[in-house]
Protein backbone atom coordinates (compact mmCIF):
# COMPACT_ATOMS: atom_id res chain seq x y z
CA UNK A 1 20.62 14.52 183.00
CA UNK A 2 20.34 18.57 182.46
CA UNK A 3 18.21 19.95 179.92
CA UNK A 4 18.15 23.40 178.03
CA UNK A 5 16.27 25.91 180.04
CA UNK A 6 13.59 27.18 176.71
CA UNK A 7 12.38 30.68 176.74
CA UNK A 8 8.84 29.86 176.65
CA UNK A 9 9.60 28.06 180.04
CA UNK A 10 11.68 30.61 181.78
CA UNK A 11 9.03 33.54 181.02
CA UNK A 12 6.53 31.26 182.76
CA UNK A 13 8.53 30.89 185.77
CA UNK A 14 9.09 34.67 185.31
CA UNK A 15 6.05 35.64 185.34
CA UNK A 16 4.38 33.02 188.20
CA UNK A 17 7.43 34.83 190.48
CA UNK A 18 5.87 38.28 189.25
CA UNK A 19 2.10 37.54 190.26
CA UNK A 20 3.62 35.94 193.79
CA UNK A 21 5.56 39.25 194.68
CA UNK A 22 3.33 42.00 193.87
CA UNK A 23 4.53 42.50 190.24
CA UNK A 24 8.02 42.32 191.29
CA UNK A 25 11.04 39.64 190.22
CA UNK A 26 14.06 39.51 192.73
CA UNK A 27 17.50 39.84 191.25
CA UNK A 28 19.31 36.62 192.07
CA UNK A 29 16.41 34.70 192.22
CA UNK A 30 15.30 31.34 190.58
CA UNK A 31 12.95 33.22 187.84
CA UNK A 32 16.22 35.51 186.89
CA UNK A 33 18.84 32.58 186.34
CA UNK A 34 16.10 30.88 184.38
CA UNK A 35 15.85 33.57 181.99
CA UNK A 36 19.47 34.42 181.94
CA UNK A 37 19.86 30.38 180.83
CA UNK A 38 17.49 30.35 178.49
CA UNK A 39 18.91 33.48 176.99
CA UNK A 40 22.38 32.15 176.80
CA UNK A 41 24.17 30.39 173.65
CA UNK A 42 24.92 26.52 173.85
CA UNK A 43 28.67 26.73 174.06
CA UNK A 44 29.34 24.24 170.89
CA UNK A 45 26.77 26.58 168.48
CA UNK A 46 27.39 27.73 165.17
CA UNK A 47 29.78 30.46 164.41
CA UNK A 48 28.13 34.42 164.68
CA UNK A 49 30.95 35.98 162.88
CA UNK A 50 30.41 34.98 159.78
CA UNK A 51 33.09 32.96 158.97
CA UNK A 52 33.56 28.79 159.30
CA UNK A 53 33.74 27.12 163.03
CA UNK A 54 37.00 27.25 164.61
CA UNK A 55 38.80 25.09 166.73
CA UNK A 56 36.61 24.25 169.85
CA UNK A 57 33.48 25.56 168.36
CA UNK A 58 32.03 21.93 167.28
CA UNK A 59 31.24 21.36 163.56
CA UNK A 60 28.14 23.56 163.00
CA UNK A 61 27.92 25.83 160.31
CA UNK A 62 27.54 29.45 160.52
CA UNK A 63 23.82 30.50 159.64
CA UNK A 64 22.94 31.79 156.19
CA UNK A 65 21.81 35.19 156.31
């Protein structure tokens, strides 16, 4: 089973990496795909454009403003 990576959790793993290295986070590292996932969009989430979910885009609503 895979589970959302949540911010909260990838800026901990971010910053446990940091305090390890010196300050520094490797690019291409474990600490640097976790905040990338935890950054990105679920791929069935509501519409940003404005306008109703299309076709592929689940059945979420856009987000009142």
């Amino acid at each position: 089973m895979s589970k959302s990576m949540s911010k909260a959790a990838a800026s901990r793993i971010q910053s446990a990496t940091a305090k390890s290295n010196g300050g520094a986070v490797p690019k291409g590292g474990f600490a640097s795909r976790a905040q990338s996932a935890a950054n990105s969009r679920p791929p069935n989430g509501p519409s940003t454009t404005g306008g109703t979910s299309g076709g592929g885009r689940g059945n979420n609503p856009p987000k009142g403003k």
